[in-house]
C-alpha atoms as a PDB file:
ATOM      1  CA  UNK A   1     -45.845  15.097 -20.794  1.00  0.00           C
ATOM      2  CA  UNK A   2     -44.445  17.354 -17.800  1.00  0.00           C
ATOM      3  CA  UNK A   3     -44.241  14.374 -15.649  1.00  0.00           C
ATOM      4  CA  UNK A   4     -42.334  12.248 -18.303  1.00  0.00           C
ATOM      5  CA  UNK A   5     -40.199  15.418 -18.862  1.00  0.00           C
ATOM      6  CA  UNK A   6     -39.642  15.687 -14.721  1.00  0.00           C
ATOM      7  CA  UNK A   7     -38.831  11.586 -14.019  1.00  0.00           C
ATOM      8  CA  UNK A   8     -35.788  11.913 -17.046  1.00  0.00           C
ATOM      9  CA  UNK A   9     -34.546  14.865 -15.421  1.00  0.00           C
ATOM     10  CA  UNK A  10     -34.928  12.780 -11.958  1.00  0.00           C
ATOM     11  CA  UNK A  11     -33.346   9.950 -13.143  1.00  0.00           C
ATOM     12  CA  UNK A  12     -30.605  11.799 -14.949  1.00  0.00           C
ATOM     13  CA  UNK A  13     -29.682  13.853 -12.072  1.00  0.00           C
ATOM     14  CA  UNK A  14     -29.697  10.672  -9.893  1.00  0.00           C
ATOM     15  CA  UNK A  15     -26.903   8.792 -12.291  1.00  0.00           C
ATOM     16  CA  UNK A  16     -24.691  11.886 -12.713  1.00  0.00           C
ATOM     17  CA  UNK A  17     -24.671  11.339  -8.939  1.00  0.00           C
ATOM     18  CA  UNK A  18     -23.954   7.856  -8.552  1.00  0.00           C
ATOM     19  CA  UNK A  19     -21.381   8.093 -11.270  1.00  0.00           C
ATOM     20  CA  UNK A  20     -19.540  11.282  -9.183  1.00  0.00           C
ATOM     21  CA  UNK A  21     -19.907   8.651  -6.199  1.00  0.00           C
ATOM     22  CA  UNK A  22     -18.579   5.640  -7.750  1.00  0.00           C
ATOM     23  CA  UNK A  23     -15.450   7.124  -9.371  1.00  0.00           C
ATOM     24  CA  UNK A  24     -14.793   9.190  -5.609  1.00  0.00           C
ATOM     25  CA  UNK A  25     -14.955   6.168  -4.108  1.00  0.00           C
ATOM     26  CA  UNK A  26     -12.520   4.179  -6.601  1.00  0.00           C
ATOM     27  CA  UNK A  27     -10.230   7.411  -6.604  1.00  0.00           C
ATOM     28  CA  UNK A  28      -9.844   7.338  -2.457  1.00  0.00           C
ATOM     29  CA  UNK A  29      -9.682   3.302  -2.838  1.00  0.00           C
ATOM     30  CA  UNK A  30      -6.600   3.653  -5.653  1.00  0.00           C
ATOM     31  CA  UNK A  31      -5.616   6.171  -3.170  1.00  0.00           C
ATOM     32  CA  UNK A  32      -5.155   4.503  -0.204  1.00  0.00           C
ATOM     33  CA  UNK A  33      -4.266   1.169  -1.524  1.00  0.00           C
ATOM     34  CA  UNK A  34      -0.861  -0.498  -0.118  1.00  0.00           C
ATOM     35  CA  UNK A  35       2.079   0.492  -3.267  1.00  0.00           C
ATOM     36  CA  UNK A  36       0.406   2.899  -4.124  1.00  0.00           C
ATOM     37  CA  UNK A  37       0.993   5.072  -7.230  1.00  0.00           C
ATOM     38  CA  UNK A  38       4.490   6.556  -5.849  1.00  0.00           C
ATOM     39  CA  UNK A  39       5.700   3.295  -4.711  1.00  0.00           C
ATOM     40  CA  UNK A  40       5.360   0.932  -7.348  1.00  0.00           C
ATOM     41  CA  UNK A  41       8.325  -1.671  -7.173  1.00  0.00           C
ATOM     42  CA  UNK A  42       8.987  -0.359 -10.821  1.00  0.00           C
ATOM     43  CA  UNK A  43       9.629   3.026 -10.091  1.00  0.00           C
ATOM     44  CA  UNK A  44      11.089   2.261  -6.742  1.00  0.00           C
ATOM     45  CA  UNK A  45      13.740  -0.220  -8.168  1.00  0.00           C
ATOM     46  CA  UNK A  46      14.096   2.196 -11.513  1.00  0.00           C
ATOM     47  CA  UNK A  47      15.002   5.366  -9.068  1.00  0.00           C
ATOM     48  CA  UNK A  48      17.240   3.496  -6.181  1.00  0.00           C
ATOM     49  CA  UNK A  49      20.255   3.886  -7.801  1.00  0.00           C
ATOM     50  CA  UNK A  50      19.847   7.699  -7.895  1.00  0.00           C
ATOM     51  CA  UNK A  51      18.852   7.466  -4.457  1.00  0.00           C
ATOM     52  CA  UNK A  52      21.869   6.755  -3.464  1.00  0.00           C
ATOM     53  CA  UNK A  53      24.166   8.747  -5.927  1.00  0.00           C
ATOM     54  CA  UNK A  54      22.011  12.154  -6.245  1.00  0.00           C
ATOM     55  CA  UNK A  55      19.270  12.720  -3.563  1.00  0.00           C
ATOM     56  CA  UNK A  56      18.892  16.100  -5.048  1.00  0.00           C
ATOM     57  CA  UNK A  57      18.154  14.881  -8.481  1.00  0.00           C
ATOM     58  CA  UNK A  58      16.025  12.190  -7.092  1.00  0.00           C
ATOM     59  CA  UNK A  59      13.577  14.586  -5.175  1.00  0.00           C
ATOM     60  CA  UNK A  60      13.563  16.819  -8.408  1.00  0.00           C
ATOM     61  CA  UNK A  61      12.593  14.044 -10.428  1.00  0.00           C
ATOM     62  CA  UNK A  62      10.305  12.939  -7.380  1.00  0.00           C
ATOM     63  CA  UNK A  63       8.710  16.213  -7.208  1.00  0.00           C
ATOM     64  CA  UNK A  64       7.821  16.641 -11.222  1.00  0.00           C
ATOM     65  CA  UNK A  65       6.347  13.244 -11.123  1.00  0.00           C
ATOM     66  CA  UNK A  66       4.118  14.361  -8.301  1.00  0.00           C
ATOM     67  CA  UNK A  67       3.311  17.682 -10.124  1.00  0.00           C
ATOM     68  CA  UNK A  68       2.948  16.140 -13.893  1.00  0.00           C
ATOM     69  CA  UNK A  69       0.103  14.030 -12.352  1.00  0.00           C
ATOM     70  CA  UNK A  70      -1.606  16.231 -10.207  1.00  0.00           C
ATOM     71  CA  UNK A  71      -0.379  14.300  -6.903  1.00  0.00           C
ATOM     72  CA  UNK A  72       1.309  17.582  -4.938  1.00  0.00           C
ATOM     73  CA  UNK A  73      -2.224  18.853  -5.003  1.00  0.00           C
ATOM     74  CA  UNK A  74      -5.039  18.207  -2.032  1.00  0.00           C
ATOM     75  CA  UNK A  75      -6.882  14.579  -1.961  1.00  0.00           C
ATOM     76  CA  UNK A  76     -10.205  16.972  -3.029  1.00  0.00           C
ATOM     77  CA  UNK A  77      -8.559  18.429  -5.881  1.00  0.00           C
ATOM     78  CA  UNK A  78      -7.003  15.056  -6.999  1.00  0.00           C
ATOM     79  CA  UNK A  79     -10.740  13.753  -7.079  1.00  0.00           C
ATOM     80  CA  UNK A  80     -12.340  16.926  -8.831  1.00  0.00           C
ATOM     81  CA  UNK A  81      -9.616  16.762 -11.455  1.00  0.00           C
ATOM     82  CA  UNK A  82      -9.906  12.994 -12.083  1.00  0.00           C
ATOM     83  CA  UNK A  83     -14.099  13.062 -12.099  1.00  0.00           C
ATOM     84  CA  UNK A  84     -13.708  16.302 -14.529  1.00  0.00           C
ATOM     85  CA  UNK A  85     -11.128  13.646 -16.973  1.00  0.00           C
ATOM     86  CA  UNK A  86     -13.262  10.746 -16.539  1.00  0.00           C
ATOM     87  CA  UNK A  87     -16.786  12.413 -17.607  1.00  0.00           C
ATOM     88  CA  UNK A  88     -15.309  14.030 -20.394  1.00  0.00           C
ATOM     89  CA  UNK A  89     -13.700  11.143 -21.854  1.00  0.00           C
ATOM     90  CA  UNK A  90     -10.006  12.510 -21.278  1.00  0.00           C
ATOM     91  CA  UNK A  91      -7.932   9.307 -20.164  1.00  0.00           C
ATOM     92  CA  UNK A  92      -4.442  10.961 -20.996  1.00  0.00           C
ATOM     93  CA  UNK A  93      -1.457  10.113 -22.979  1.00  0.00           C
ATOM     94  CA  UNK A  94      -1.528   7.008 -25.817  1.00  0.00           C
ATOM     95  CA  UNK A  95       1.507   5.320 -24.696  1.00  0.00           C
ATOM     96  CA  UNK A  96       0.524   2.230 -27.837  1.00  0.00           C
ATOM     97  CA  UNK A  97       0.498   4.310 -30.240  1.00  0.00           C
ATOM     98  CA  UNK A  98       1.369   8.233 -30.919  1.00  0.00           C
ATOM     99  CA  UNK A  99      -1.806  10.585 -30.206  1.00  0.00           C
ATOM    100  CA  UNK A 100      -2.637  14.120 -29.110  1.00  0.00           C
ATOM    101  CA  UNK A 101      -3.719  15.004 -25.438  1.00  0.00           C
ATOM    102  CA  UNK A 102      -5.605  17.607 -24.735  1.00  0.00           C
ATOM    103  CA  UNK A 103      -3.762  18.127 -21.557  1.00  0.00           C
ATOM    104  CA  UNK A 104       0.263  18.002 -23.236  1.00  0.00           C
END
């Protein structure tokens, strides 16, 4: 019975692993990726005008964008905070239909 009792331990240990590994790995990918999350065309094209009109505003708006989703902080932190959301289930805000975050 001990040694059924030590291989599910082993085994569960081992996926907690993999699944910290796998989501690092597709965090740094997202990451890196060319357009990434700050230069989407959409946002990009939605935010020129300001650009241009109100640099100050723009690097406000810039800069609470980068801090509402955790972007101003370290790459390590970024990955920590999105393995913490993903193993708990917590995949933000509805935007389909009206819900409650438990990060608002």
């Amino acid at each position: 019975m001990m040694a059924v009792t030590k291989f599910i331990a082993k085994r569960l240990v081992q996926i907690i692993v993999t699944l910290i590994l796998v989501i690092s790995v597709s965090y740094i990918m997202m990451y890196y990726s060319p357009g990434g999350f700050m230069n989407t065309n959409t946002m990009a094209t939605a935010l020129a005008p300001l650009q241009g009109q109100n640099p100050v505003l723009y690097h406000q708006i810039m800069e609470q964008f980068q801090s509402r989703y955790g972007l101003n902080l370290p790459l390590w932190q970024q990955i920590l905070k999105y393995i913490w959301h993903e193993l708990t289930f917590d995949f933000g805000r509805c935007r389909t239909r009206p819900c409650r975050s438990r990060h608002s």
